[in-house]
Protein backbone atom coordinates (compact mmCIF):
# COMPACT_ATOMS: atom_id res chain seq x y z
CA UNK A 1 43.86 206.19 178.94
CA UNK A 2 44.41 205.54 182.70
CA UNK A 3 41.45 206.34 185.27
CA UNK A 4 44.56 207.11 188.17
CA UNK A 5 45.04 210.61 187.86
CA UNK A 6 49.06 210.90 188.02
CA UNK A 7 51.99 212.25 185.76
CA UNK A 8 53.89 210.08 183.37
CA UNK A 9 57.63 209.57 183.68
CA UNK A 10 58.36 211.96 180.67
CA UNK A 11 56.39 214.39 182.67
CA UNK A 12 57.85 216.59 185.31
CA UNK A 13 57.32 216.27 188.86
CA UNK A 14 53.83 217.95 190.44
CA UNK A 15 54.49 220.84 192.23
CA UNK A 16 54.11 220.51 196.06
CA UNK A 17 51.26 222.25 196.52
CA UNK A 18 49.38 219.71 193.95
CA UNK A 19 51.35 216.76 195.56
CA UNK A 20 50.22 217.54 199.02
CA UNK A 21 46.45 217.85 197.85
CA UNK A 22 46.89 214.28 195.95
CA UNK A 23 48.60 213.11 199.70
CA UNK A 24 45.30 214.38 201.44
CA UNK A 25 42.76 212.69 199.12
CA UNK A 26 44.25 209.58 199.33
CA UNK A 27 44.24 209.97 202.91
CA UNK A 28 40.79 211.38 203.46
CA UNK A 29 39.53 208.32 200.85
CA UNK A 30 41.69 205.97 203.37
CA UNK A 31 40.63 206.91 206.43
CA UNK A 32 37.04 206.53 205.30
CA UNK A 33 37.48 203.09 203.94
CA UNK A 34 38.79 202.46 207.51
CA UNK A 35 36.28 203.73 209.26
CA UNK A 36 33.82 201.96 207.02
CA UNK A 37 35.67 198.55 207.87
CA UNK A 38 35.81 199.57 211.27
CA UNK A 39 31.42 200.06 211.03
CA UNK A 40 31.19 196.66 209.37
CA UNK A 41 32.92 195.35 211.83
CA UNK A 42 31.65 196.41 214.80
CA UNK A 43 28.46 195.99 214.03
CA UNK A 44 29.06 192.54 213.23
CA UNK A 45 30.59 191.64 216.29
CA UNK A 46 27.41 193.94 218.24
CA UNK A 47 24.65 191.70 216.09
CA UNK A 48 26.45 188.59 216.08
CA UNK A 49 28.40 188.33 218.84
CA UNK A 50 25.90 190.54 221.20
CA UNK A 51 28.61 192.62 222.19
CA UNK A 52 27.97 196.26 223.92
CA UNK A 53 28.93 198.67 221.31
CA UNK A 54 32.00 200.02 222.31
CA UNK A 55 32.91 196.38 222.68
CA UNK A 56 32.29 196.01 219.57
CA UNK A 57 34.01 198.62 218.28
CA UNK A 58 37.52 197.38 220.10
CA UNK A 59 37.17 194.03 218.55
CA UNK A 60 37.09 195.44 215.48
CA UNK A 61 39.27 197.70 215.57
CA UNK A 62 42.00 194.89 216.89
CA UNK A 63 40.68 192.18 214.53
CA UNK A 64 41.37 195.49 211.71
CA UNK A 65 44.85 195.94 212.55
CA UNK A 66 46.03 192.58 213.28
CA UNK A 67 46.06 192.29 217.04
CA UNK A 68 43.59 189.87 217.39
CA UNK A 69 40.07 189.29 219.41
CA UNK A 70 39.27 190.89 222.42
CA UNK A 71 36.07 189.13 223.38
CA UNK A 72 35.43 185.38 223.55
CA UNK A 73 32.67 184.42 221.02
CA UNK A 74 29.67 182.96 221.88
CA UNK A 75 28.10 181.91 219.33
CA UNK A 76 29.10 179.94 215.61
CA UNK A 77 27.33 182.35 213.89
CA UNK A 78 29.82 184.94 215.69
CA UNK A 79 32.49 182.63 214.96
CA UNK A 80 32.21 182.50 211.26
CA UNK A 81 31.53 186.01 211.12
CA UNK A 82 34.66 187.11 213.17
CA UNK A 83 36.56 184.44 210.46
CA UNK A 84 35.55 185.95 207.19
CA UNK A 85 35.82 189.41 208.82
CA UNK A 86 39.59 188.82 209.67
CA UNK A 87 40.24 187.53 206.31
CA UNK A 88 38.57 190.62 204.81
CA UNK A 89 40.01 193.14 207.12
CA UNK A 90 43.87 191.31 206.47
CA UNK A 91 43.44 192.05 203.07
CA UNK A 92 41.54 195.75 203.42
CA UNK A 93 44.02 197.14 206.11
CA UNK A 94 47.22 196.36 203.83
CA UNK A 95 45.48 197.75 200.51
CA UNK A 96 43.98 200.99 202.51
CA UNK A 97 47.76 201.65 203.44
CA UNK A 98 48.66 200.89 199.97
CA UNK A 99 46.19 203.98 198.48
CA UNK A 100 47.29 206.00 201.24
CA UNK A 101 51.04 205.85 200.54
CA UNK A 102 50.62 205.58 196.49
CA UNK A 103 51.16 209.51 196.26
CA UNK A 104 54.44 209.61 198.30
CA UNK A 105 55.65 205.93 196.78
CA UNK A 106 54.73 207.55 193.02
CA UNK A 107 56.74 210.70 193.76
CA UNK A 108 60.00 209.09 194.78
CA UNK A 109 59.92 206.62 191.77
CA UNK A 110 59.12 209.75 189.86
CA UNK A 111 61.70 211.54 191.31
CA UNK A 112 64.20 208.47 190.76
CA UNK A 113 63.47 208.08 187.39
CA UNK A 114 64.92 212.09 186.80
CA UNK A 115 67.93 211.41 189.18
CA UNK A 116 68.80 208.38 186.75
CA UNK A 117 68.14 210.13 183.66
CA UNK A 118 69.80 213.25 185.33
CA UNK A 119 72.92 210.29 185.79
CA UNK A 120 73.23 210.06 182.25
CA UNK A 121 70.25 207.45 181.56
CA UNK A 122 68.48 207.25 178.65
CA UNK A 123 65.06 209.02 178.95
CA UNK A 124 62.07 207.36 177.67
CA UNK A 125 60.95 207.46 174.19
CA UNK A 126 58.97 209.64 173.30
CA UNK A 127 60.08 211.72 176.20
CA UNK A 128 59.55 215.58 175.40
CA UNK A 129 63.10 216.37 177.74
């Protein structure tokens, strides 16, 4: 049994209403692992780095979304931590966009797995169509 709440290919496609209100979780669980990041971040750069907090905050933000640093860094200790932050954040922005597209990227799979089947495919085994 699967933990990811989603239909099967031998089951039909969610209505809109319920595929909308799968689209808005992901996002709303998205944009809070962003704005997490985004805390970590910042407050890294403000304790390490001694930067003012809306300083901070831009650093992250870029580091977050690939632009780069901002700031110089005074410090190794801010050094190392603006290092492992960009490796996390290179890894977290990518996967965050990954959960919040899943929902539309499931549905047009889902919905190209009928068209074929609808094109004469074989359906699944199993498949109650």
């Amino acid at each position: 049994m699967s933990s990811v709440n989603v239909e099967r290919a031998r089951h039909a496609l969610l209505p809109r209403a319920v595929f909308l209100q799968r689209l808005a979780r992901n996002a709303a669980l998205g944009f809070a692992l962003i704005l997490a990041s985004l805390l970590l971040g910042a407050a890294g750069y403000h304790f390490f780095a001694g930067l003012a907090w809306i300083d901070a905050f831009l650093n992250a933000a870029m580091i977050l979304t690939g632009m780069g640093p901002v700031d110089p860094l005074p410090t190794p200790a801010s050094k190392v931590f603006a290092t492992c932050y960009a490796l996390f954040s290179g890894v977290a922005f990518l996967t965050i966009i990954g959960v919040i597209l899943a929902p539309v990227v499931h549905r047009f799979l889902h919905r190209f797995h009928f068209a074929d089947e609808d094109a004469g495919g074989k359906a699944p085994s199993g498949s109650g169509r």
